[in-house]
N, C-alpha and C. Protein backbone atom coordinates (compact mmCIF):
# COMPACT_ATOMS: atom_id res chain seq x y z
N UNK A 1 0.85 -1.17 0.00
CA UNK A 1 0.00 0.00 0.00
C UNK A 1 0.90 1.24 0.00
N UNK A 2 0.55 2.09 -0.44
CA UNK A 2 1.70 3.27 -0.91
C UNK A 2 1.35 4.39 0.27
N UNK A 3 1.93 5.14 0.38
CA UNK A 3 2.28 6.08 1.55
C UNK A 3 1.27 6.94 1.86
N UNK A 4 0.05 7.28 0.46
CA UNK A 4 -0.76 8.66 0.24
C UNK A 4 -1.86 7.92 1.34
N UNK A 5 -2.13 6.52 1.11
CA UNK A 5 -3.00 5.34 1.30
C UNK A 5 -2.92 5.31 2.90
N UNK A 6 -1.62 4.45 3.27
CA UNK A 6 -1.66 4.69 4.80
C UNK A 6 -1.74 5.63 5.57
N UNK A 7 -1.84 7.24 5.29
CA UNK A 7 -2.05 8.59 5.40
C UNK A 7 -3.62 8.48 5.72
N UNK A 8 -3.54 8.49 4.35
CA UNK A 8 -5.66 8.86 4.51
C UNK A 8 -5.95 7.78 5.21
N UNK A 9 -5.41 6.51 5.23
CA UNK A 9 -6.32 5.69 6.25
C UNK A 9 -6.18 5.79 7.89
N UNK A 10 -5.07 6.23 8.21
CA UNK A 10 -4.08 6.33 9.88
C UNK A 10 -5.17 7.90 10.17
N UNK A 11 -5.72 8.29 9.26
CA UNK A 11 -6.97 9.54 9.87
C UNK A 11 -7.88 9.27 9.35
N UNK A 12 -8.56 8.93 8.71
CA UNK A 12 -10.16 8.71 7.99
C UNK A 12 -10.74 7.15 8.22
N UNK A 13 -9.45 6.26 7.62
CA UNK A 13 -10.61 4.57 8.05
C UNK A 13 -9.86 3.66 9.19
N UNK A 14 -9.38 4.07 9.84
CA UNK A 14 -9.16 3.13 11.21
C UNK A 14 -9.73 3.58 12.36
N UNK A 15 -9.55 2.31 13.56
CA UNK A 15 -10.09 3.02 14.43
C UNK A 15 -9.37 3.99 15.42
N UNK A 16 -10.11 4.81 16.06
CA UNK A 16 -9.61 6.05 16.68
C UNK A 16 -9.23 6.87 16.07
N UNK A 17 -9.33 7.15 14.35
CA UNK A 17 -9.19 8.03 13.27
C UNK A 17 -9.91 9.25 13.82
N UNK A 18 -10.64 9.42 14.44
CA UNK A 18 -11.59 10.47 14.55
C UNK A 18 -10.72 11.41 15.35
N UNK A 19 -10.46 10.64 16.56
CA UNK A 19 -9.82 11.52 17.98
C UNK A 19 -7.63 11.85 16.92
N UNK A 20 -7.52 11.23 16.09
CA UNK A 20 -6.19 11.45 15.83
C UNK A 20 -6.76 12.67 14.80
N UNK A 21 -7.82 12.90 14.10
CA UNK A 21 -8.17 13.94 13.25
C UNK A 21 -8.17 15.54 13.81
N UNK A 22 -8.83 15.42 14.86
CA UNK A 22 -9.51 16.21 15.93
C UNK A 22 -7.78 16.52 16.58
N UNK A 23 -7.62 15.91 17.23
CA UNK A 23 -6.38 16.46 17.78
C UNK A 23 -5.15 17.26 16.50
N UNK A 24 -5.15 16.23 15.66
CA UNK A 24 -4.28 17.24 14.07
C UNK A 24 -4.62 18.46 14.26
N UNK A 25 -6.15 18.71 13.92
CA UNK A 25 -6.64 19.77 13.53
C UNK A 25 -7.10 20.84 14.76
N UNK A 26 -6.93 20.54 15.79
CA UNK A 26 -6.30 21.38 17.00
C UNK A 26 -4.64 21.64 17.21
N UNK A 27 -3.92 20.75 16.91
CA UNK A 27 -2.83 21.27 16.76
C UNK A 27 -2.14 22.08 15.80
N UNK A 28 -3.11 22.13 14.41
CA UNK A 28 -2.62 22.94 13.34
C UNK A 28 -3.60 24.37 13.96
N UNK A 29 -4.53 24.36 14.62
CA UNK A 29 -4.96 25.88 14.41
C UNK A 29 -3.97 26.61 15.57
N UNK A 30 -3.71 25.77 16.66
CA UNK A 30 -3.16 26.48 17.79
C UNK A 30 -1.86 26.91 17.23
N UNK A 31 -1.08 26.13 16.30
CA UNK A 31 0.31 26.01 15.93
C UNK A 31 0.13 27.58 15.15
N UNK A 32 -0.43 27.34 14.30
CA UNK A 32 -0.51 28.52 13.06
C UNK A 32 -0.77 29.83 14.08
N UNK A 33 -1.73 29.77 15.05
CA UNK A 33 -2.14 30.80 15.88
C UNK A 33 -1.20 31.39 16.64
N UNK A 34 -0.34 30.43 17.24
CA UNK A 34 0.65 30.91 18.00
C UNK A 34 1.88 31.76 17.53
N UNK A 35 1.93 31.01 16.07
CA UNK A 35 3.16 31.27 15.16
C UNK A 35 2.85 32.91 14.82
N UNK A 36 1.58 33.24 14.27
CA UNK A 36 1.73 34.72 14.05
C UNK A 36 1.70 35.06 15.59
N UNK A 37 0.75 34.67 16.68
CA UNK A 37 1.40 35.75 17.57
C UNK A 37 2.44 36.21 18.08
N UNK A 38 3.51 35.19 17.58
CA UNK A 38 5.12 35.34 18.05
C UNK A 38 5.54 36.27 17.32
N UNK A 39 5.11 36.27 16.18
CA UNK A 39 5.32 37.18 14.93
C UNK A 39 5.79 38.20 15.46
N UNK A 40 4.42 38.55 15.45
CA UNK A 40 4.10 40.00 15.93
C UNK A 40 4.30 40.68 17.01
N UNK A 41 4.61 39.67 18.42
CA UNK A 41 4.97 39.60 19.58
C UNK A 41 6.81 40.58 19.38
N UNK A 42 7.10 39.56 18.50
CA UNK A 42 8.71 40.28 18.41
C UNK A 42 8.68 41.20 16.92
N UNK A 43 8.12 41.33 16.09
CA UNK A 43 7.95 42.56 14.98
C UNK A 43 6.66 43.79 15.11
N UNK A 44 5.86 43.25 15.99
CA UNK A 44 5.42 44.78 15.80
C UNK A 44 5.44 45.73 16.46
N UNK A 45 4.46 46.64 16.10
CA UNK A 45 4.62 48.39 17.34
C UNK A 45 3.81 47.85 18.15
N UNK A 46 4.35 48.26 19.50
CA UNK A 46 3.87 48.16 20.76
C UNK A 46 1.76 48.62 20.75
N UNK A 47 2.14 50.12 20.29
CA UNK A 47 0.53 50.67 20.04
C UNK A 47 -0.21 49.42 18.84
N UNK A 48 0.54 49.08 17.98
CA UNK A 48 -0.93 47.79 17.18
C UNK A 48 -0.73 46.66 17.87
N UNK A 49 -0.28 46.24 19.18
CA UNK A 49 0.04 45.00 19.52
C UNK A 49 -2.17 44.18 20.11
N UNK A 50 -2.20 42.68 19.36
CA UNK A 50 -3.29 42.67 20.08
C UNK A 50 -5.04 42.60 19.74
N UNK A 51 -4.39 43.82 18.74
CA UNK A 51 -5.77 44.41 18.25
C UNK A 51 -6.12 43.41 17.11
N UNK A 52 -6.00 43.30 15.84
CA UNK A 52 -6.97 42.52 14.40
C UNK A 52 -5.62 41.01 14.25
N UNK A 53 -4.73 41.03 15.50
CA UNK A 53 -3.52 40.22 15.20
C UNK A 53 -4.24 38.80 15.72
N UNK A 54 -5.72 39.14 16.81
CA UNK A 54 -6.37 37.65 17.19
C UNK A 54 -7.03 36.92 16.10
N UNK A 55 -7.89 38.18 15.03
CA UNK A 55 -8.26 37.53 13.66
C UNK A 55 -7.80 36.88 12.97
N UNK A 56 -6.56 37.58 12.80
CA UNK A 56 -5.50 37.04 12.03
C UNK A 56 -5.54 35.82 12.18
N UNK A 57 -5.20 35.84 13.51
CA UNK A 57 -4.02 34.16 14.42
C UNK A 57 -5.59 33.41 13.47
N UNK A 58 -6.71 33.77 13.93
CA UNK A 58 -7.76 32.67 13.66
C UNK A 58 -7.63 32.68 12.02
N UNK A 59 -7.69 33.08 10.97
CA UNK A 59 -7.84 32.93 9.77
C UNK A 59 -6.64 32.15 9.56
N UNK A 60 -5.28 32.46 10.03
CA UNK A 60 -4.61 31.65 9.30
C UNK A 60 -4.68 30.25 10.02
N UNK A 61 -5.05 30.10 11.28
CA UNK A 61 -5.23 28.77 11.69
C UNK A 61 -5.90 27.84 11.13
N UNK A 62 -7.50 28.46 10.42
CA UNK A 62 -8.38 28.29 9.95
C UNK A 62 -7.88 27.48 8.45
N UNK A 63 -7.62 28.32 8.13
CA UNK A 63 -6.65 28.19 6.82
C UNK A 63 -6.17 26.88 6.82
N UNK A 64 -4.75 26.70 7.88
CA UNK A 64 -4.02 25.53 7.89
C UNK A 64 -5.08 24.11 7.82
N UNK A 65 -6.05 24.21 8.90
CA UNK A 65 -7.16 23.35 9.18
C UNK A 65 -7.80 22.77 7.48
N UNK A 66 -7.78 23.79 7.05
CA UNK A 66 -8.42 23.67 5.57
C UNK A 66 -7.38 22.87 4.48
N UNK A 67 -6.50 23.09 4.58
CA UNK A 67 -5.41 22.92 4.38
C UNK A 67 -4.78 21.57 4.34
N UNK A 68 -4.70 21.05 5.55
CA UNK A 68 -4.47 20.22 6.05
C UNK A 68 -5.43 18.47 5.75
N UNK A 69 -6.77 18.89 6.02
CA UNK A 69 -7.68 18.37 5.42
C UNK A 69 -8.03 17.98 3.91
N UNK A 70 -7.35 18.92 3.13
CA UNK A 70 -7.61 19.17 1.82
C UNK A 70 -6.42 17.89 1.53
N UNK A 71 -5.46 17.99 1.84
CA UNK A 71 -4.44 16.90 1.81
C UNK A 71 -4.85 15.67 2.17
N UNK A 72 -5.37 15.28 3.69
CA UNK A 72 -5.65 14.17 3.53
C UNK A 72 -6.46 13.88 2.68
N UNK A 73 -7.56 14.49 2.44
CA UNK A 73 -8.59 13.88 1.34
C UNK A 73 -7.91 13.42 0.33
N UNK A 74 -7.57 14.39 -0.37
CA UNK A 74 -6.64 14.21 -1.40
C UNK A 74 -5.55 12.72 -1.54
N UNK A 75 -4.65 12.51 -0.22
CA UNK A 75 -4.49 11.40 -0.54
C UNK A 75 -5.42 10.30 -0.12
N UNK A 76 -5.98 10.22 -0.28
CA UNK A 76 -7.45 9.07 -0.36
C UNK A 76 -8.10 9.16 -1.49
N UNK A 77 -7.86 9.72 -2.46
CA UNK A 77 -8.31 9.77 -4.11
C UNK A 77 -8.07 8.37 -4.44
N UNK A 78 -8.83 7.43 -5.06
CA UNK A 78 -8.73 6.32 -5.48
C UNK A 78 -8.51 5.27 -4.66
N UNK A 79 -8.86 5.34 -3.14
CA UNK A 79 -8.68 4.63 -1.98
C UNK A 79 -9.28 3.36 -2.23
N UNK A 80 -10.59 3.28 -2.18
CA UNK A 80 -11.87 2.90 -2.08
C UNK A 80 -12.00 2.03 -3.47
N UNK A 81 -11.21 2.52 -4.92
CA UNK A 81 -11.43 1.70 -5.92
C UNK A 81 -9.82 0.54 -5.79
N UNK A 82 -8.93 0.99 -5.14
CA UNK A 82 -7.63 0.39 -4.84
C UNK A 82 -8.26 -0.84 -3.93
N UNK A 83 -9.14 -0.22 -2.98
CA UNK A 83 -8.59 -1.60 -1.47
C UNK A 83 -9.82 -2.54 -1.83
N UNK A 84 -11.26 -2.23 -2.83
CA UNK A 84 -12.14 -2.86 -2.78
C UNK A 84 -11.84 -4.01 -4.33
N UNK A 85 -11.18 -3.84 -4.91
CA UNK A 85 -10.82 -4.52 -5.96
C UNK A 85 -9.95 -5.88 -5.78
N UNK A 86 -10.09 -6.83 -5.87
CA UNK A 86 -9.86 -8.13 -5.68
C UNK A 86 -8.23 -8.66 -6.53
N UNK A 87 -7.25 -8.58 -5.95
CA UNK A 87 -6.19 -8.90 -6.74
C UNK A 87 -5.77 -10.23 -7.62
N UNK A 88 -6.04 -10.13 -8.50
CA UNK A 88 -6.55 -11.56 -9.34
C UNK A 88 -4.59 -11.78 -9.68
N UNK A 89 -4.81 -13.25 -10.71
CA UNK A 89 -3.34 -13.46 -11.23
C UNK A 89 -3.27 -12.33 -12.58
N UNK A 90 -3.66 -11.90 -12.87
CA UNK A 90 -3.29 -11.14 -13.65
C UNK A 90 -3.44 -11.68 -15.35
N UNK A 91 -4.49 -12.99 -15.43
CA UNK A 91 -4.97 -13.56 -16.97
C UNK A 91 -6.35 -13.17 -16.96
């Protein structure tokens, strides 16, 4: 089984896929969230510190989440016609 395969399945068809999804996708929004607030923590002016930088943190978290997801799906393209197909000898 090729790598895209054990991906989409280790989050979408095994068990406890759900709680390993859920936790990913809490760790990509907090990650992304944190990352601009460091950003900005050490690059910006003191007076914009705070203010539209919480939106931010959320859109790009949001983002990653989307992101992230979009990939696994993606490798699970042709999952379902791969694992349900019966491997014959090949005559």
């Amino acid at each position: 089984m090729s790598l895209r395969f054990r991906i989409y399945r280790f989050f979408r068809r095994s068990k406890g896929s759900l709680l390993r999804l859920i936790a990913a996708n809490t760790v990509t929004m907090v990650g992304f969230g944190l990352l601009v607030g460091l950003i900005n923590m050490g690059l910006g002016n003191i007076e914009e510190k705070y203010g539209l930088v919480v939106w931010f943190s959320f859109l790009i978290g949001f983002t990653g989440i989307v992101v992230l997801n979009t990939v696994i799906e993606l490798c699970g393209t042709g999952y379902t016609s791969t694992s349900s197909e019966k491997r014959g000898s090949g005559a």
